[in-house]
Structure formats: structure tokens, C-alpha cells
C-alpha atoms as a PDB file:
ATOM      1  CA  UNK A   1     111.047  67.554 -41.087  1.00  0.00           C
ATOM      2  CA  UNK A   2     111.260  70.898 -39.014  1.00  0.00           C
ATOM      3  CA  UNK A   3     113.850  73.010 -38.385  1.00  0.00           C
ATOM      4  CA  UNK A   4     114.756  71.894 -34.804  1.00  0.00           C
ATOM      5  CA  UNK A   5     116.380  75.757 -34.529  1.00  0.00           C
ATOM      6  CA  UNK A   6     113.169  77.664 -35.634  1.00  0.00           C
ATOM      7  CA  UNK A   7     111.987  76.155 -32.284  1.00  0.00           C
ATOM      8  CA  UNK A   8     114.371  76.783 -29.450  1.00  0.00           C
ATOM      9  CA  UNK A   9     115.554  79.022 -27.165  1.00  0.00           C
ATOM     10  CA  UNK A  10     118.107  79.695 -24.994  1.00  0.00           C
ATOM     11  CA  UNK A  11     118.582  76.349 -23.016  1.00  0.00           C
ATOM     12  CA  UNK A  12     115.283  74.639 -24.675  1.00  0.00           C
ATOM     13  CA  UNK A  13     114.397  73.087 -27.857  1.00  0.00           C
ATOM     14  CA  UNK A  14     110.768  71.874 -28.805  1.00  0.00           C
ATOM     15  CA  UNK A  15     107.239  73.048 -30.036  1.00  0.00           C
ATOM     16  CA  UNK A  16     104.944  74.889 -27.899  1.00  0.00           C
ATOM     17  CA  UNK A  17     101.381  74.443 -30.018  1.00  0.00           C
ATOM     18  CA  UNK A  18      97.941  74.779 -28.653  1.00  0.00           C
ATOM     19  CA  UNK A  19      94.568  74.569 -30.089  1.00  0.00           C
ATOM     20  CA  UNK A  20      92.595  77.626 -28.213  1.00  0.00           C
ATOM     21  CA  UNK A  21      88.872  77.879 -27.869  1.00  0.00           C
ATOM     22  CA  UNK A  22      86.368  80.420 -25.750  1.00  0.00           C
ATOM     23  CA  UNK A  23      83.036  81.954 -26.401  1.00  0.00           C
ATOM     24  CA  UNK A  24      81.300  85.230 -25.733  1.00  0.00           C
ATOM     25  CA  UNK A  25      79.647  86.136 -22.740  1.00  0.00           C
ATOM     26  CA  UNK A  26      76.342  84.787 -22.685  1.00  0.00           C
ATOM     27  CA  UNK A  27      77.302  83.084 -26.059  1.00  0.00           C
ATOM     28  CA  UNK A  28      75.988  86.511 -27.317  1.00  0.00           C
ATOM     29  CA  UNK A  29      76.292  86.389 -31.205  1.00  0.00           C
ATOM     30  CA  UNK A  30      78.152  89.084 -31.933  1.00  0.00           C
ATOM     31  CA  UNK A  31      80.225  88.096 -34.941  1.00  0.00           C
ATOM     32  CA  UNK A  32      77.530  87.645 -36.716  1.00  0.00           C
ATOM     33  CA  UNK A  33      78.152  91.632 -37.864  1.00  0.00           C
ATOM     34  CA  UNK A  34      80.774  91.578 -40.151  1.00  0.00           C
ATOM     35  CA  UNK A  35      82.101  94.502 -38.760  1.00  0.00           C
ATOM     36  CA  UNK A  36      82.658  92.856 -35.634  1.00  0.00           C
ATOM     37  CA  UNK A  37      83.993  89.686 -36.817  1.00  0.00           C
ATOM     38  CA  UNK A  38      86.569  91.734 -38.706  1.00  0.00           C
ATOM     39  CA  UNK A  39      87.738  93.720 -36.659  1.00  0.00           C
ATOM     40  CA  UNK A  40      88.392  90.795 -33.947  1.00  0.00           C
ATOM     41  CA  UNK A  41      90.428  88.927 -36.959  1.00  0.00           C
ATOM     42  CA  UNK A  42      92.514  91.801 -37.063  1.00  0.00           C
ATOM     43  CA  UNK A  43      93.544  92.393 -33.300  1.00  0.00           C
ATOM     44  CA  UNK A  44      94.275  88.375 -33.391  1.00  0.00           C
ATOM     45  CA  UNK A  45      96.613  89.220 -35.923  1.00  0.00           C
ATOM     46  CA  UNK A  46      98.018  91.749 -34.374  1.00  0.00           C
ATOM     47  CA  UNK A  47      97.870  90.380 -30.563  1.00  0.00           C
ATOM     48  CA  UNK A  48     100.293  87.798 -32.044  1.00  0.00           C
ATOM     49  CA  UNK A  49     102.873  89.755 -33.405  1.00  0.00           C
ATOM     50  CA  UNK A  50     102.843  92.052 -30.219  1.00  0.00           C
ATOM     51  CA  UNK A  51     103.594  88.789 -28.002  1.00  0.00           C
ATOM     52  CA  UNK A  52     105.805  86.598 -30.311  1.00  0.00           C
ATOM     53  CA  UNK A  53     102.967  84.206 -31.225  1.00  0.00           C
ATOM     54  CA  UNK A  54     102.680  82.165 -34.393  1.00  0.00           C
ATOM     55  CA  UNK A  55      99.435  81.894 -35.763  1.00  0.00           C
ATOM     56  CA  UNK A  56      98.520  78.899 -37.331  1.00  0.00           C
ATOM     57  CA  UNK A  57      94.982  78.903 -38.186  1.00  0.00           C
ATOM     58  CA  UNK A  58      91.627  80.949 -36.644  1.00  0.00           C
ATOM     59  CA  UNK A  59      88.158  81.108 -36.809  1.00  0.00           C
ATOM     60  CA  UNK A  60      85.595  83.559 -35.343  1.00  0.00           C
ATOM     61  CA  UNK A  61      82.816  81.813 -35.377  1.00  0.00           C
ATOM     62  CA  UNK A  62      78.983  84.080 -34.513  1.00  0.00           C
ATOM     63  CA  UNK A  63      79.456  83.756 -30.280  1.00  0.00           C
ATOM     64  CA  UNK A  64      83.319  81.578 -29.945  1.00  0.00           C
ATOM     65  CA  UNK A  65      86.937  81.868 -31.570  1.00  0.00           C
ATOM     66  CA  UNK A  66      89.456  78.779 -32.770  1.00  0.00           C
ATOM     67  CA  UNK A  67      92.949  79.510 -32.871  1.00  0.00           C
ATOM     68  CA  UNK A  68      95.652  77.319 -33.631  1.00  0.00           C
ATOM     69  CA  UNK A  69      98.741  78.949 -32.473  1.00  0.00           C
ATOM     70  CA  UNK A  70     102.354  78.293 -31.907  1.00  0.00           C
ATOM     71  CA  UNK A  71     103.806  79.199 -28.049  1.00  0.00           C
ATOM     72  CA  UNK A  72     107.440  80.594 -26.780  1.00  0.00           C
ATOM     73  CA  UNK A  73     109.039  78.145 -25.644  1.00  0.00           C
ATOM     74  CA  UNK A  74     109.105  80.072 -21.915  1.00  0.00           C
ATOM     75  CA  UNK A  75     105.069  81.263 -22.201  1.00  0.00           C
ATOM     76  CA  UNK A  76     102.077  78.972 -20.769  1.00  0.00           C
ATOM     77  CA  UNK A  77      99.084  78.265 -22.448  1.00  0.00           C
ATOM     78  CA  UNK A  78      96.881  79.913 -19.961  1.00  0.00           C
ATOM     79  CA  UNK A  79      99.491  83.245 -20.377  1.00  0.00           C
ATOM     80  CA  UNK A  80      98.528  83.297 -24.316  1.00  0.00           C
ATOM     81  CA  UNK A  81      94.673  82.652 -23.566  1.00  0.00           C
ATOM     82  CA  UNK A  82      95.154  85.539 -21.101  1.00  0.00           C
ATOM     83  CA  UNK A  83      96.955  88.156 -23.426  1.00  0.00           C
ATOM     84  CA  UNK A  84      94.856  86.811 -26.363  1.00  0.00           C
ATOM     85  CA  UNK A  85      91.605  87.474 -24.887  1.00  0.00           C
ATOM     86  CA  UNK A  86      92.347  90.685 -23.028  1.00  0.00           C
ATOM     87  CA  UNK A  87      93.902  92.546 -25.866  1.00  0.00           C
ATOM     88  CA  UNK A  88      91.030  91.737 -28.009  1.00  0.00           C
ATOM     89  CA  UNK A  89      88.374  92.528 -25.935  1.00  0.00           C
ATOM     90  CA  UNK A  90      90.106  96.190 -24.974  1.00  0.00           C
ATOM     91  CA  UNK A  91      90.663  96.630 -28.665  1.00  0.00           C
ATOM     92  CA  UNK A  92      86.872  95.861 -29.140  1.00  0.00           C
ATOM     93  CA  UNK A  93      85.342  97.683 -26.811  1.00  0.00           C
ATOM     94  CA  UNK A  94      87.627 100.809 -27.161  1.00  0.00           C
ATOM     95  CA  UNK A  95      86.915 101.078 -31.651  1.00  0.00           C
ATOM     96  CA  UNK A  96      83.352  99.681 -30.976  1.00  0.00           C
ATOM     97  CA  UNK A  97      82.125 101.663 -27.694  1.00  0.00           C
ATOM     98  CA  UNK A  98      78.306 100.433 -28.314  1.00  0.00           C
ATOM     99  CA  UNK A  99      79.527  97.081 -27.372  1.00  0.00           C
ATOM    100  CA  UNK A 100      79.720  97.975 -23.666  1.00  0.00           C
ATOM    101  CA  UNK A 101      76.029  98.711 -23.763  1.00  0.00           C
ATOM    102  CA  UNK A 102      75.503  94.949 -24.406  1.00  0.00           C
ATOM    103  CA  UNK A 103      78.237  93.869 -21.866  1.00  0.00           C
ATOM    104  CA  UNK A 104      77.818  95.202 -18.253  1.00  0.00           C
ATOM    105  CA  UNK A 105      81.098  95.411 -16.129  1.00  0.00           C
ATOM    106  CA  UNK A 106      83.064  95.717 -19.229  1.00  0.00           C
ATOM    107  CA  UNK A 107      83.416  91.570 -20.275  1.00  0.00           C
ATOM    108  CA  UNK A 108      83.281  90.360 -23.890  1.00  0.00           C
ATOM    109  CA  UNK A 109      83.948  86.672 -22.901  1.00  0.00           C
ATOM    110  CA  UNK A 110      83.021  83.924 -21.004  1.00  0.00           C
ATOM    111  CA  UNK A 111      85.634  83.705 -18.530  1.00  0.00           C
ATOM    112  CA  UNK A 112      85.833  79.729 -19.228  1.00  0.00           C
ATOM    113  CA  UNK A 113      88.382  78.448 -21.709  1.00  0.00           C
ATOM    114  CA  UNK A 114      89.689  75.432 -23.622  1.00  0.00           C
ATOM    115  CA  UNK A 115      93.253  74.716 -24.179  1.00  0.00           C
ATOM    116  CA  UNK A 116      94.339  71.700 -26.320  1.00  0.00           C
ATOM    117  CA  UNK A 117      97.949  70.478 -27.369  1.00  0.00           C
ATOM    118  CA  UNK A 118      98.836  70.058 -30.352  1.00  0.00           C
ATOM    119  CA  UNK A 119     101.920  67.096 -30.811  1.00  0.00           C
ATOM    120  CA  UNK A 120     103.841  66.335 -33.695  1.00  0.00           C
ATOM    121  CA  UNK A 121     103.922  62.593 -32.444  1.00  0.00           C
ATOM    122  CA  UNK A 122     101.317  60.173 -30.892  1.00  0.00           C
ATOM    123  CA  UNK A 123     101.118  59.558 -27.201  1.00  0.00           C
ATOM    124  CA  UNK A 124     102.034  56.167 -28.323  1.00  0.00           C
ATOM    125  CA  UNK A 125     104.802  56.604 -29.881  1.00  0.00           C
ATOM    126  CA  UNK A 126     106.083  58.226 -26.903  1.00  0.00           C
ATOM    127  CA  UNK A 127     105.792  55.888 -24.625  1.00  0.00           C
ATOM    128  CA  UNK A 128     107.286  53.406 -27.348  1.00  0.00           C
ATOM    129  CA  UNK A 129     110.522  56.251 -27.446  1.00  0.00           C
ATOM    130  CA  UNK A 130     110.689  56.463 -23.150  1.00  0.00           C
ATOM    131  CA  UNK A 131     110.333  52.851 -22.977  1.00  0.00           C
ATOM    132  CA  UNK A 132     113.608  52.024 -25.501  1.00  0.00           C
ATOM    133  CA  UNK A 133     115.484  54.428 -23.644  1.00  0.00           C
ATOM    134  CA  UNK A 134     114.610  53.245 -20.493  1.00  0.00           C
ATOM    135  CA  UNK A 135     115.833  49.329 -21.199  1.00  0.00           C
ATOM    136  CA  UNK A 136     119.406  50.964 -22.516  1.00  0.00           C
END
């Protein structure tokens, strides 16, 4: 069982985890350099620690990333998609400056997005909790 304390804040307890997913623009296939794809591993790391976020799991995949990644309790999902994917691209583009060549106006990714939740009980389950309250 969790540490309920690990995951609170001021005036809020609970977990905050998403599964992230976006792709390249033009579903270019850039990691398929290893210098790329390293590189981008590294500011992931490092966009997390700058804005608090847990990293669970990632993948850079040749043209689209998977991140599993644990929230603040007081920042969205599309906040950490945002930060996420503008810190890497900047980093990008400003160690790899041939990349900009490839990518007029200065856009690594596809400006579309997916954002999953990640719960630590079924939807069921939930509804079974709300529901036994509820009667009291």
C-alpha cells in the first residue's frame, strides 16, 4: 500500500498519474539517430526534475514518445504535456541546430496529444465505494 503522505499537498491528498503520448511533426523519424533519441531521453529526465514530475516509465520511439509520469497534485495534465514538450523541443533544437533545417517555423511536434489516467482502482470499484457511501 502507498504512502498516502508521499502524495499530498497542502489541503489535498491523492495521485496525479498520466500516461502521455505525441509524435513528431510529420511523424518525421527522427529518433531513429541515436544521437537524437538520446539526447531527448535526457531533457525528459531533466524536464522532470525542473517541474517536480515523477517519472515512471518512457519510451522514444523513431517519430512519438510514451511517458508514464506522476503529476503535482495542483498541475493539469495538459500543463505537463505543455512544459514536457516545449522544454524538449528548445533543448533539441538549441544542441542540435540542423534540426531546424528539417522543421520550418521552429516545431518538433505534432501539436496533437494524448493524455491517459492512470488509477490505482477500477472505475468499478468506484462506483461500488460512492454507492455504499451514498446509502449511509
Amino acid at each position: 500500500m502507498r504512502n498516502y503522505k508521499n502524495y499530498s499537498n497542502a489541503r489535498s491528498v491523492g495521485w496525479n498519474e498520466y500516461h502521455f503520448e505525441w509524435c513528431t511533426k510529420y511523424r518525421y523519424k527522427i529518433f531513429s539517430k541515436t544521437k537524437y533519441k538520446n539526447l531527448c531521453e535526457i531533457f525528459i529526465k531533466e524536464c522532470c526534475k525542473r517541474h517536480k514530475l515523477v517519472l515512471q516509465e518512457y519510451e522514444v520511439d523513431l517519430d512519438h514518445i510514451h511517458i508514464l509520469v506522476s503529476l503535482p497534485l495542483t498541475m493539469t495534465p495538459v500543463q505537463a504535456v505543455k512544459y514536457l514538450k516545449g522544454y524538449i523541443s528548445k533543448c533539441m533544437f538549441l544542441s542540435c541546430p540542423e534540426l531546424r533545417k528539417t522543421y520550418y517555423g521552429g516545431h518538433l511536434w505534432s501539436p496533437s496529444k494524448f493524455i491517459g489516467s492512470v488509477g490505482h482502482i477500477t472505475l468499478e470499484k468506484a462506483k461500488e465505494y460512492i454507492e455504499r457511501h451514498y446509502l449511509k
